[in-house]
C-alpha atoms as a PDB file:
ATOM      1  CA  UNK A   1       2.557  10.015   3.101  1.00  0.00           C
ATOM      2  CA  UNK A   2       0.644   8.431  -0.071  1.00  0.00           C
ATOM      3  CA  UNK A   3       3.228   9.381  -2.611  1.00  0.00           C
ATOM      4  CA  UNK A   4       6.327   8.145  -4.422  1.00  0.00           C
ATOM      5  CA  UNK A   5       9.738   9.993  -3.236  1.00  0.00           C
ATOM      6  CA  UNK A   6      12.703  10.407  -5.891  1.00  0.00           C
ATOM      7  CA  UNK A   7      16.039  10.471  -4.722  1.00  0.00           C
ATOM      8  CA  UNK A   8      19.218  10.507  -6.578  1.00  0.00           C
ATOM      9  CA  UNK A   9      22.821   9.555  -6.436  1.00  0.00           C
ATOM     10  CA  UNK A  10      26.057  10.552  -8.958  1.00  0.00           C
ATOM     11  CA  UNK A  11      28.342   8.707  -6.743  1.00  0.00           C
ATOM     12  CA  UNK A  12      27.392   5.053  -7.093  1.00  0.00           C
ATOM     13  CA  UNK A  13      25.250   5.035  -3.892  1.00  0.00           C
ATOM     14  CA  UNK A  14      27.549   6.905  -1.480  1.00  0.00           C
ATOM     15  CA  UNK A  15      25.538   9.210  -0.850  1.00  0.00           C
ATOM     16  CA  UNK A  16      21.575  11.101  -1.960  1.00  0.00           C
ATOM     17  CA  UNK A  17      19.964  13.892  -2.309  1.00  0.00           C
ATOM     18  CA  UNK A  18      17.216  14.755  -0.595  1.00  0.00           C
ATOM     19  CA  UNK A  19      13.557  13.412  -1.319  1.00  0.00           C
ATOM     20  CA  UNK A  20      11.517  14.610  -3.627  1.00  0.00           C
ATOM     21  CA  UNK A  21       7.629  13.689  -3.840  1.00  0.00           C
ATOM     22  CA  UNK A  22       6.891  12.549  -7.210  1.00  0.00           C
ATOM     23  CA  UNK A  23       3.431  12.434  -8.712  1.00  0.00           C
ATOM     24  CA  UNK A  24       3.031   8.907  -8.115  1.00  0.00           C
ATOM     25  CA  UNK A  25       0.688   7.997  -5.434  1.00  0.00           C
ATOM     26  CA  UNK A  26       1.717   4.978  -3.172  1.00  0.00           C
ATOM     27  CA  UNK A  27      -0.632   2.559  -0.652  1.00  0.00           C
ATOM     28  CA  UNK A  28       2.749   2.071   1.375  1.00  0.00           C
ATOM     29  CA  UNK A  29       3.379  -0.751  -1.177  1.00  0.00           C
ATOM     30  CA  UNK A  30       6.490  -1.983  -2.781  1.00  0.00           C
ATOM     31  CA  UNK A  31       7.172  -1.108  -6.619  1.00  0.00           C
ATOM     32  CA  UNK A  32      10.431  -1.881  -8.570  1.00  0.00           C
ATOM     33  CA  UNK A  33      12.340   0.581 -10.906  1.00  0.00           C
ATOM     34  CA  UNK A  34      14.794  -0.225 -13.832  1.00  0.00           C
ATOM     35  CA  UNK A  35      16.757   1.372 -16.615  1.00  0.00           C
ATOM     36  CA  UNK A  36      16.028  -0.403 -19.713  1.00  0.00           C
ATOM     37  CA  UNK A  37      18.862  -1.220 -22.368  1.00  0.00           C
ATOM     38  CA  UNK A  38      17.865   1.621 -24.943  1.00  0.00           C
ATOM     39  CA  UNK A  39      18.256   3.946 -21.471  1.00  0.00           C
ATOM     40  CA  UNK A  40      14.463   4.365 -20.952  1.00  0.00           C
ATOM     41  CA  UNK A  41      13.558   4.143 -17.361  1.00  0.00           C
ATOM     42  CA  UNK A  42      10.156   1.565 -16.522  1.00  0.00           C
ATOM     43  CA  UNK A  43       7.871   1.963 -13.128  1.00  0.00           C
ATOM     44  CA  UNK A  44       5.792  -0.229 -11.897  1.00  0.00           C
ATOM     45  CA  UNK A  45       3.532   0.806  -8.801  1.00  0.00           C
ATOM     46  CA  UNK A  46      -0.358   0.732  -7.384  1.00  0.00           C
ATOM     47  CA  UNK A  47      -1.399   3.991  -9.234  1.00  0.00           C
ATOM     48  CA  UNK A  48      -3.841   4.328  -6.011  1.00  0.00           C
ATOM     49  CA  UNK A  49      -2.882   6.283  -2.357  1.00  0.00           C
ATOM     50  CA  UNK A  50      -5.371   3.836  -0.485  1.00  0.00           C
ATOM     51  CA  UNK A  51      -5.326   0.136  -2.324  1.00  0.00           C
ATOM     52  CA  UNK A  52      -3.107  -2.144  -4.041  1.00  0.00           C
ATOM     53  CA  UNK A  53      -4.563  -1.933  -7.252  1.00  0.00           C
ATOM     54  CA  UNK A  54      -4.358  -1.009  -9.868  1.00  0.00           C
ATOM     55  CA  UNK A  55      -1.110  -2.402 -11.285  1.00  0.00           C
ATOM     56  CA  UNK A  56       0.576  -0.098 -13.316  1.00  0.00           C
ATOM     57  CA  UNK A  57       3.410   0.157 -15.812  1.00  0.00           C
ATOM     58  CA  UNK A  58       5.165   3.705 -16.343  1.00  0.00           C
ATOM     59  CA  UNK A  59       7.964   4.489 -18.641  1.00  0.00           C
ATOM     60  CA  UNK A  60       9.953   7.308 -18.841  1.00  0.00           C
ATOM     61  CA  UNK A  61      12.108   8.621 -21.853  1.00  0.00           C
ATOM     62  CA  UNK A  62      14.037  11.188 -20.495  1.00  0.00           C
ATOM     63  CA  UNK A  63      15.805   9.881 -17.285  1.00  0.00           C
ATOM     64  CA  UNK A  64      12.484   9.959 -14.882  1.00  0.00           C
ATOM     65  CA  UNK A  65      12.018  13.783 -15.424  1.00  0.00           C
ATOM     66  CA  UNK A  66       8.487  12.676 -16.935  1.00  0.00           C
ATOM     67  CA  UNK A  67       6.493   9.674 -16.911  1.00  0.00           C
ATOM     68  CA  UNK A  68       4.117  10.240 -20.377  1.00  0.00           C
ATOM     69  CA  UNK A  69       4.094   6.455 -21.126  1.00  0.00           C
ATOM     70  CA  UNK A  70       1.465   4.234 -18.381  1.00  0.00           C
ATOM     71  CA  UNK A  71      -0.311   0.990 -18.531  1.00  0.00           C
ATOM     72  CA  UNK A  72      -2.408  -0.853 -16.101  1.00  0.00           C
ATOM     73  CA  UNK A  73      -1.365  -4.722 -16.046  1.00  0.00           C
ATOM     74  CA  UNK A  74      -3.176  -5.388 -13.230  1.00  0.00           C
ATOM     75  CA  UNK A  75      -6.683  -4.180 -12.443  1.00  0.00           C
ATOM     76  CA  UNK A  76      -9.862  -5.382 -10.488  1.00  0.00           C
ATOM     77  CA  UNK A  77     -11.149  -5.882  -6.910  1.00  0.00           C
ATOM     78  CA  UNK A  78      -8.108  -7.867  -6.203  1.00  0.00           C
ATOM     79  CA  UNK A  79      -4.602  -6.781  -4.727  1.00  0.00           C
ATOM     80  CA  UNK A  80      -1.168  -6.351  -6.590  1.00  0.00           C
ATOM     81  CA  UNK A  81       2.063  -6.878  -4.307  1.00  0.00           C
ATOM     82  CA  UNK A  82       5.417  -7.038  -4.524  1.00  0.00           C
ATOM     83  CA  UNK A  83       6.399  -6.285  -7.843  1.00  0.00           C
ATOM     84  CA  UNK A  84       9.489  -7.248  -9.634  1.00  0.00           C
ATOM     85  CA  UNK A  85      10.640  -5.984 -12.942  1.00  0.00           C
ATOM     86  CA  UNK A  86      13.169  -7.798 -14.939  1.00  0.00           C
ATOM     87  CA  UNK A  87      14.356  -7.072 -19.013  1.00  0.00           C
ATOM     88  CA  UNK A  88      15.259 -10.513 -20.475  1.00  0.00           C
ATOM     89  CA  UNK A  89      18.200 -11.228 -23.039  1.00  0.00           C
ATOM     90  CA  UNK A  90      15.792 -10.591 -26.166  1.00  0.00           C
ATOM     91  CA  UNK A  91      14.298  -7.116 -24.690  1.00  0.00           C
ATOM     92  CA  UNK A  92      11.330  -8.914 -23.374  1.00  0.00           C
ATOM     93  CA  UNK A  93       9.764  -7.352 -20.121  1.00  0.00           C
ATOM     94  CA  UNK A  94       9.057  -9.752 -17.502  1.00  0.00           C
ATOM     95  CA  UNK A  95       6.833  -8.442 -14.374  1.00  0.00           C
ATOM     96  CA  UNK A  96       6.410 -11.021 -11.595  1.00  0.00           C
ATOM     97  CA  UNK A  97       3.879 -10.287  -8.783  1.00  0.00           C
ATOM     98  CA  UNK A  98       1.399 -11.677  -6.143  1.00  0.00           C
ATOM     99  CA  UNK A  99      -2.120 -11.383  -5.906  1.00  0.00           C
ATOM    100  CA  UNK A 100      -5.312 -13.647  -4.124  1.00  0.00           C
ATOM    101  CA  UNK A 101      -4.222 -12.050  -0.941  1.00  0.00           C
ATOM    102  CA  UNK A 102      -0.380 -13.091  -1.972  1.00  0.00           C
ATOM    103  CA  UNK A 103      -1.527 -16.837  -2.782  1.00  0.00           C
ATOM    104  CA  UNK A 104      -0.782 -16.464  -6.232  1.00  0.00           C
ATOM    105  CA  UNK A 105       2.239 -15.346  -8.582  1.00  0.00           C
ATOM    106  CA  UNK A 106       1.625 -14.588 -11.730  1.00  0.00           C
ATOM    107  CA  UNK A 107       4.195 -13.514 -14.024  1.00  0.00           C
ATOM    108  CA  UNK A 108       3.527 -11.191 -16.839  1.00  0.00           C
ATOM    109  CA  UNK A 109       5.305 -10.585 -20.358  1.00  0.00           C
ATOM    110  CA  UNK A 110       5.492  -7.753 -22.693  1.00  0.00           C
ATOM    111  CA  UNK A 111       7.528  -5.323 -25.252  1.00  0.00           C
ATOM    112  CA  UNK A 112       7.982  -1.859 -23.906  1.00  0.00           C
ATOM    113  CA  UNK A 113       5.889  -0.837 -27.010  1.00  0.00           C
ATOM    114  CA  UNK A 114       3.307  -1.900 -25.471  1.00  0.00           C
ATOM    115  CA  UNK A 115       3.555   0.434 -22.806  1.00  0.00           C
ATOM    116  CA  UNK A 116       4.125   3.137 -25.224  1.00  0.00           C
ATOM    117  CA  UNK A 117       0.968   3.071 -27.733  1.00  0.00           C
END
């Protein structure tokens, strides 16, 4: 409860291993996982067991073992839902998500550098 579970599969899907909690607290909200196209993997949750917010980006070099790399995108009084991370053509990161009590999407746009400094 309150925490990010990692599961894995080597057979496309067919089966997983059992759940691991991570270090990655969770409000029982949804986040969004990808493997970017220089094989970096990028995170984006509510770093926070109890609210939806912060918004944060995390980016891990070595396959999800560690997660050195974070960045809040989203911070404030307000909620962050339903996250949704997409790498564009040109390497551009795209995050689209809902705040204002899911009134409003906002869509966010950045290099994975900026992540990393």
């Amino acid at each position: 409860d309150g925490w990010l579970v990692k599961m894995e599969s080597f057979d496309g899907g067919d089966t997983w291993t059992n759940g691991v909690e991570t270090d990655f607290p969770n409000p029982n909200a949804a986040t969004d996982l990808i493997k970017l196209k220089n094989g970096h993997v990028m995170l984006v949750y509510n770093d926070n067991m109890n609210d939806r917010t912060p918004l944060t980006v995390a980016v891990s070099t070595d396959g999800g073992e560690t997660w050195p790399h974070k960045k809040n995108i989203g911070e404030g009084d307000n909620s962050f839902a339903y996250p949704v991370l997409i790498q564009a053509e040109d390497g551009k990161i795209h995050v689209i998500y809902t705040t204002n009590q899911r009134t409003t999407i906002m869509h966010v746009v950045f290099d994975e550098k900026t992540i990393m400094e």
